[in-house]
Protein backbone atom coordinates (compact mmCIF):
# COMPACT_ATOMS: atom_id res chain seq x y z
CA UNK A 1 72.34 -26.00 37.29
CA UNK A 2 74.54 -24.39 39.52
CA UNK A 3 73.63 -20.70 39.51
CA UNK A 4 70.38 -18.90 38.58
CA UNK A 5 69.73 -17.99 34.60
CA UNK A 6 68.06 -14.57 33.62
CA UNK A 7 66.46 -13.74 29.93
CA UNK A 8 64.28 -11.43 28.40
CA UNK A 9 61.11 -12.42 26.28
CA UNK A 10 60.36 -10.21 23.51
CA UNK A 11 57.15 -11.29 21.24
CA UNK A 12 55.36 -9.87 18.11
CA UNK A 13 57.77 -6.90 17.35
CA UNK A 14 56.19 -6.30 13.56
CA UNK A 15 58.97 -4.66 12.52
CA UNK A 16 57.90 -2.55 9.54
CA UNK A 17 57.31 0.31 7.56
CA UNK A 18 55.74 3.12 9.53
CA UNK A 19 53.31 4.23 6.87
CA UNK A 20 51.99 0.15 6.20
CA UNK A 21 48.44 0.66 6.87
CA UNK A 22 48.23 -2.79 8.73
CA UNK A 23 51.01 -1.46 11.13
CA UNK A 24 49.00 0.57 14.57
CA UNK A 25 51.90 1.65 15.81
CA UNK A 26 56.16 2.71 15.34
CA UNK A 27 57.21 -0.10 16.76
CA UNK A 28 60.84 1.07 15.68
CA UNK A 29 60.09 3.72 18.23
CA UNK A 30 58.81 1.73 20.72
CA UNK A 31 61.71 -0.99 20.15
CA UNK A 32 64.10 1.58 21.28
CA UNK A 33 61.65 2.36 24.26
CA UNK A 34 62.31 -1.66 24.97
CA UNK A 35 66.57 -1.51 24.61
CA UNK A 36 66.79 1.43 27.02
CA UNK A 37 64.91 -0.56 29.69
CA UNK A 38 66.76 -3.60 28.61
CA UNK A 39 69.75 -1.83 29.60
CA UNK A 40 68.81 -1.42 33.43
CA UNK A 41 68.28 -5.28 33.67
CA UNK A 42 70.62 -6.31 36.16
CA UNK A 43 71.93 -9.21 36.39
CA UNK A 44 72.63 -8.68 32.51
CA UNK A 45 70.65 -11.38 30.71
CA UNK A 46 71.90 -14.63 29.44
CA UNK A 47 70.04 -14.37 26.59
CA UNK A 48 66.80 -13.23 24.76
CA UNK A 49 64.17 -14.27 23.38
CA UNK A 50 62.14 -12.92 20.21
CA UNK A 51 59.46 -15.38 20.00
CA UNK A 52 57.92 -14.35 16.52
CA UNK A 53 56.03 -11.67 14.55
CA UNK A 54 59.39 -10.12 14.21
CA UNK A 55 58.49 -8.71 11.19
CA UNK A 56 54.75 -6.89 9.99
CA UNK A 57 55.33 -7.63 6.20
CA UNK A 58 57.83 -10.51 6.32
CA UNK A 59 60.31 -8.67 4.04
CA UNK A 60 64.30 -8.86 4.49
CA UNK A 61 65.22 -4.90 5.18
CA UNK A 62 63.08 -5.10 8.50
CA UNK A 63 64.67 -8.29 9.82
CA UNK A 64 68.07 -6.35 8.41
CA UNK A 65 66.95 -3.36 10.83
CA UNK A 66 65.78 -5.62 13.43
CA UNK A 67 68.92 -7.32 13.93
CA UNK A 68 70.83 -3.85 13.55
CA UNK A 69 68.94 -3.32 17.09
CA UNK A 70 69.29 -6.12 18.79
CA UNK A 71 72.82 -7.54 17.86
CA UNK A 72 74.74 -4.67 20.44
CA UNK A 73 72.87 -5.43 23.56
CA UNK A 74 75.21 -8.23 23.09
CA UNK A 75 73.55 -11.57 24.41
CA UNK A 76 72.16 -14.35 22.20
CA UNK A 77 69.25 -13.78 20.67
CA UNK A 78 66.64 -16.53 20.09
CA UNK A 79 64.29 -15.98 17.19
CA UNK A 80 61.30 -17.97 16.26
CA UNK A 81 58.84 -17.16 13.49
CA UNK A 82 55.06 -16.05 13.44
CA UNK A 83 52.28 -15.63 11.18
CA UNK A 84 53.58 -12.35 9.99
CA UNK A 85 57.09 -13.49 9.27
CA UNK A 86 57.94 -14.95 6.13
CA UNK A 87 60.44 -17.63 5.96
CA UNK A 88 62.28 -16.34 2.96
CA UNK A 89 62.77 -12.86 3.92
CA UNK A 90 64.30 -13.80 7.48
CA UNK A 91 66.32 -15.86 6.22
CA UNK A 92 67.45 -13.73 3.69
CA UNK A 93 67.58 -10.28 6.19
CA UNK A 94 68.24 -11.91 9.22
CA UNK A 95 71.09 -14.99 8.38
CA UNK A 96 72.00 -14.54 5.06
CA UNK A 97 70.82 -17.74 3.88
CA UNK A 98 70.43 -18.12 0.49
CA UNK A 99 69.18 -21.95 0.15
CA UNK A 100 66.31 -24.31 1.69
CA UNK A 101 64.18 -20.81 2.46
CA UNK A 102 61.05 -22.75 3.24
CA UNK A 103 61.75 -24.86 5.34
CA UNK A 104 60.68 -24.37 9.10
CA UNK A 105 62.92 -22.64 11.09
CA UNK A 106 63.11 -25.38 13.84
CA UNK A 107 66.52 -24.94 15.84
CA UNK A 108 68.02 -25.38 19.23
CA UNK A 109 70.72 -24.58 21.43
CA UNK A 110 72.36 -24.92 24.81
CA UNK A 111 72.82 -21.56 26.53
CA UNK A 112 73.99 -21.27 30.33
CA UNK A 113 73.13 -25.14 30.67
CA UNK A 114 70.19 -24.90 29.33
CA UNK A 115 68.67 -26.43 26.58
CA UNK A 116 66.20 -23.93 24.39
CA UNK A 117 64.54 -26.15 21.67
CA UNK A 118 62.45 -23.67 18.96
CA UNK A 119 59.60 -24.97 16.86
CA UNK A 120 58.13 -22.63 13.55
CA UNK A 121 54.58 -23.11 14.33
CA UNK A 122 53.72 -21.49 11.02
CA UNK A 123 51.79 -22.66 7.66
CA UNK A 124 52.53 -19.58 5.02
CA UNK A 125 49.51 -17.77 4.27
CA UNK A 126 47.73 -18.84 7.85
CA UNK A 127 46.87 -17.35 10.76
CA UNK A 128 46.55 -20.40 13.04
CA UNK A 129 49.91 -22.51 14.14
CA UNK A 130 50.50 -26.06 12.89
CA UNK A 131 53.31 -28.42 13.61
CA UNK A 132 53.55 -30.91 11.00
CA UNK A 133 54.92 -34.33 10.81
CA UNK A 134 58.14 -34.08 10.04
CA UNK A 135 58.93 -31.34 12.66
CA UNK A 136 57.43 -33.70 15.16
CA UNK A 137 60.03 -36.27 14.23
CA UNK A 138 62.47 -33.51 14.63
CA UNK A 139 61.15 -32.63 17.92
CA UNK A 140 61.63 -35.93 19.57
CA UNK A 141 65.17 -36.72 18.70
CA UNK A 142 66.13 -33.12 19.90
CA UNK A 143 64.58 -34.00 22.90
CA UNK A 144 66.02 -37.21 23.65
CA UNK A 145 69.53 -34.94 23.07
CA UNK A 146 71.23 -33.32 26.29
CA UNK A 147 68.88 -35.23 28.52
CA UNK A 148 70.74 -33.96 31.85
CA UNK A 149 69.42 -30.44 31.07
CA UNK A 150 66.37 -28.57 31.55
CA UNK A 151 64.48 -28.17 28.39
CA UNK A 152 62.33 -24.43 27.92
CA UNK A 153 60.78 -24.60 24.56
CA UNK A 154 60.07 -21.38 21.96
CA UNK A 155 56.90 -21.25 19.60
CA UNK A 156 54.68 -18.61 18.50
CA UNK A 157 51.76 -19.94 18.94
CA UNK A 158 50.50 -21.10 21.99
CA UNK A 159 48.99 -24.39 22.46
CA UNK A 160 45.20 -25.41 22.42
CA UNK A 161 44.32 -25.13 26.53
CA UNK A 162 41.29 -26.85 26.26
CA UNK A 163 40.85 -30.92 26.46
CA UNK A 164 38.62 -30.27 22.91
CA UNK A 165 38.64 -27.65 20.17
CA UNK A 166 37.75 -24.61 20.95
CA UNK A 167 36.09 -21.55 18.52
CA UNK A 168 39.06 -19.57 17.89
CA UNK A 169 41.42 -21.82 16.44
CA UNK A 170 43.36 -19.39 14.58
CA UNK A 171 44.62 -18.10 18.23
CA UNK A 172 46.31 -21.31 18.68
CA UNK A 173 48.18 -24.71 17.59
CA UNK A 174 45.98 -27.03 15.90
CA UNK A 175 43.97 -29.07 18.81
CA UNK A 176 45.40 -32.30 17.39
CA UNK A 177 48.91 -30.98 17.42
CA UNK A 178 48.52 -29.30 20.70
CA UNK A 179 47.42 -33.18 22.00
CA UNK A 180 50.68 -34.62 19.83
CA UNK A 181 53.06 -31.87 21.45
CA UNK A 182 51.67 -32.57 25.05
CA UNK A 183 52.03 -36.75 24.97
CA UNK A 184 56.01 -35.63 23.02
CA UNK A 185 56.57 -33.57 25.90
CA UNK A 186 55.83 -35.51 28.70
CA UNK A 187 58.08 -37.22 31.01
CA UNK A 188 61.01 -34.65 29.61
CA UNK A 189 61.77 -31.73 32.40
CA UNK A 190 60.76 -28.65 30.63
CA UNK A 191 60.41 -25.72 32.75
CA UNK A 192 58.20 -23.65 30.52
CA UNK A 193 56.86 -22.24 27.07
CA UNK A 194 57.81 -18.87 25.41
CA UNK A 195 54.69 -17.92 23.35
CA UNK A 196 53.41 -14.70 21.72
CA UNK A 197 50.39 -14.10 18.71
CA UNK A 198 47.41 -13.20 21.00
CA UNK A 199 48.98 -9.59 22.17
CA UNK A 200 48.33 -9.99 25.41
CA UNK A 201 49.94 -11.14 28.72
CA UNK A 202 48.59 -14.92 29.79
CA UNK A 203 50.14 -17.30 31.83
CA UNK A 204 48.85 -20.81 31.98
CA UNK A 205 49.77 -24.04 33.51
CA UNK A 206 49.67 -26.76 30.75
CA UNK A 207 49.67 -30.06 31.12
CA UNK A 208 52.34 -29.38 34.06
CA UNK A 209 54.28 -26.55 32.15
CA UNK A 210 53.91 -23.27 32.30
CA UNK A 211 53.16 -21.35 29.07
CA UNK A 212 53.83 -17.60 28.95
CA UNK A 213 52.44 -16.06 26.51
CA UNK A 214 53.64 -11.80 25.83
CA UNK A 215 51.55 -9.01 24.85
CA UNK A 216 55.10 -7.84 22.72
CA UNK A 217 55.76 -4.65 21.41
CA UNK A 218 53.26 -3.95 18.61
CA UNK A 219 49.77 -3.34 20.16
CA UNK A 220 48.12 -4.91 22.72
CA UNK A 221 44.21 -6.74 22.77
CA UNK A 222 41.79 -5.59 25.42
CA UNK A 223 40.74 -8.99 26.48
CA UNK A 224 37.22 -6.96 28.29
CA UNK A 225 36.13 -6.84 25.35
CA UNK A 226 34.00 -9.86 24.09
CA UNK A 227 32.10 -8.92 20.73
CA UNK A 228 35.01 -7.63 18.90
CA UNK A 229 38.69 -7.79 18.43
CA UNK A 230 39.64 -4.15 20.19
CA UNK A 231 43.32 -3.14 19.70
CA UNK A 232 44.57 -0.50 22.02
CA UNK A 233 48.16 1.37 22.60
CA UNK A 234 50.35 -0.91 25.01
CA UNK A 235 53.38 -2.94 24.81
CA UNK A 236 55.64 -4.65 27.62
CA UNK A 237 58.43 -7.28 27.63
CA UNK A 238 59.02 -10.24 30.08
CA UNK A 239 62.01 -11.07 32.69
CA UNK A 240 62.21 -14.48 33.38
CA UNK A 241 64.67 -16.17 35.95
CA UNK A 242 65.05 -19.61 36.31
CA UNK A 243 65.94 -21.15 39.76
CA UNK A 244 66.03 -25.03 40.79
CA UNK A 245 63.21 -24.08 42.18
CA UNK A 246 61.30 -23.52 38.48
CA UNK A 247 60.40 -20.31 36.49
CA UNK A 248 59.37 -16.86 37.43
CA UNK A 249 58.31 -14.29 34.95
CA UNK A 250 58.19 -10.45 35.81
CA UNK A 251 56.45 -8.33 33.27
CA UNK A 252 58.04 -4.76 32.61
CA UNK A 253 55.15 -2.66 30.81
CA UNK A 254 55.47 0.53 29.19
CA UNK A 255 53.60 3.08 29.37
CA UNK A 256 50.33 3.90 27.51
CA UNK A 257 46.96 5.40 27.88
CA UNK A 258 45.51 1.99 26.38
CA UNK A 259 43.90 4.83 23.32
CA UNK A 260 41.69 2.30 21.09
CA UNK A 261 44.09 1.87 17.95
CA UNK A 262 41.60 -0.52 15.71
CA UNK A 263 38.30 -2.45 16.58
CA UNK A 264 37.44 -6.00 14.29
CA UNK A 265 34.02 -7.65 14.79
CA UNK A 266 34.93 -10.89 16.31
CA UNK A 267 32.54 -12.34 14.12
CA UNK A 268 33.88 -11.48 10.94
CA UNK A 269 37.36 -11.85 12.19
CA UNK A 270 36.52 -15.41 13.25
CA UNK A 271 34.82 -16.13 10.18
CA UNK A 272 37.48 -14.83 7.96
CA UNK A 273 40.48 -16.44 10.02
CA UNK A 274 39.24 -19.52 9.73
CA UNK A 275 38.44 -19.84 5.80
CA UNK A 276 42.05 -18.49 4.77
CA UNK A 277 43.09 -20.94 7.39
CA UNK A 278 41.57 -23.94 6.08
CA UNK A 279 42.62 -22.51 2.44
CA UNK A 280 46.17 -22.17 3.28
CA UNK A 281 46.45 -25.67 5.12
CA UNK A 282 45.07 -27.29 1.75
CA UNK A 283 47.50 -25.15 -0.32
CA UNK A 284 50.40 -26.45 2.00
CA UNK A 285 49.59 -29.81 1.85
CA UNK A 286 48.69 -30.37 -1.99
CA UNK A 287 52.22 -30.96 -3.02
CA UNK A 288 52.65 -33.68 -0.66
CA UNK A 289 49.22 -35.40 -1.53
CA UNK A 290 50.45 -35.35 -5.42
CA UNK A 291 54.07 -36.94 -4.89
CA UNK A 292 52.51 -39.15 -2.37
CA UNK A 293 50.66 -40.77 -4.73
């Protein structure tokens, strides 16, 4: 790497109608908020990242609108999906693809010599992220490709911290596939991970790499508060720079008077994340139990 590469990361957008009940904010509004500070990034970006929950309802006009956005600030734009999105309506509103519209969006690419691998961390109908066998297999022989380049890798969900499950796993990736995904990923030189889903700013050093994880541009979660899931006004974005040296991350916020927008018991949240979890796995995985045997 011969010079220093610059790119924004943009996470959990939720893109939608402004009346949606489920939406706390116009994050249309706010979205435009995000462009005019993207403007006064200097040096101008190599590219960005949009690392899922680009959409509240999953349908095709937002990603339309989205893209409308995002296409003049004229840089490549990474997109990866979240439990929000919906496979068939981005790629329907976002690449005009009209075939194979559930399969995982799983993609890479090679921007300023570097090589930005994206994994779809979703299961439709689930909150929690899930890598599954096949995108594993995927995963290794794209890393085995360009191996003189850095690697930074793009997934909603973040990965399982802990060295057993924890209580929340609908923040996360599965435990097992978080353990999978760190043994895959070791030995390769990958400077970091782009993450979003939680709504709030976290770094972590995982396994060696550092995982960023974005409040994004929807609403953010006051992490003070312990009983219950407490959404309040907030948004920022992230500028990262990459240097032989490794990764630095500056966060731009916006500003907000942090007014409560919606307040879950955790309880009930947990309880209810976790059963249409475990009901949307099985529903995934049914078709491949009956042609397997």
């Amino acid at each position: 790497m011969d010079r220093d590469i610059t790119f924004l990361h943009l996470t959990d957008l939720h893109f939608g109608d402004a009346a949606d009940p489920h939406l706390h904010s116009d994050t249309e509004a706010t979205m435009q908020q995000i462009l005019a500070e993207m403007a006064r990034v200097t040096p101008r970006p190599d590219f960005v990242v949009a690392s899922g929950d680009l959409s509240n309802a999953g349908d095709a006009e937002s990603y339309r609108r989205l893209r409308a956005m995002l296409d003049p600030y004229g840089v490549p734009v990474i997109y990866a999906l979240g439990n929000h999105d919906t496979r068939e309506g981005f790629y329907e509103g976002m690449l005009g693809r009209t075939t194979n519209l559930s399969a995982p969006y799983d993609h890479d690419t090679v921007i300023a010599g570097l090589h930005i691998i994206t994994l779809d961390s979703t299961t439709p109908g689930a909150i929690g992220g899930a890598i599954e066998p096949e995108q594993f297999d995927w995963l290794q022989a794209r890393l085995s490709a360009h191996p003189d380049l850095r690697k930074l890798i793009v997934v909603h969900h973040a990965p399982a911290l802990g060295e057993a499950e924890g209580d929340a796993p609908w923040r996360e990736i599965r435990f097992a596939d978080s353990q999978r995904l760190a043994a895959m990923l070791r030995g390769h030189d990958v400077v970091g991970m782009l993450c979003g889903h939680i709504h709030h700013d976290r770094f972590s050093c995982w396994h060696g790499i550092p995982v960023i994880v974005g409040q994004g541009q929807h609403a953010a979660t006051d992490i003070l508060a312990t009983e219950e899931l407490r959404m309040v006004r907030g948004g920022s974005f992230g500028i990262g720079t990459l240097r032989p040296s490794g990764l630095t991350m500056a966060l731009v916020p916006l500003p907000s008077d942090r007014a409560v927008l919606n307040v879950y018991p955790l309880a009930m949240l947990r309880e209810r994340a976790m059963a249409k979890d475990a009901d949307a796995m099985a529903a995934f995985r049914a078709p491949e139990t009956t042609e397997a045997h």
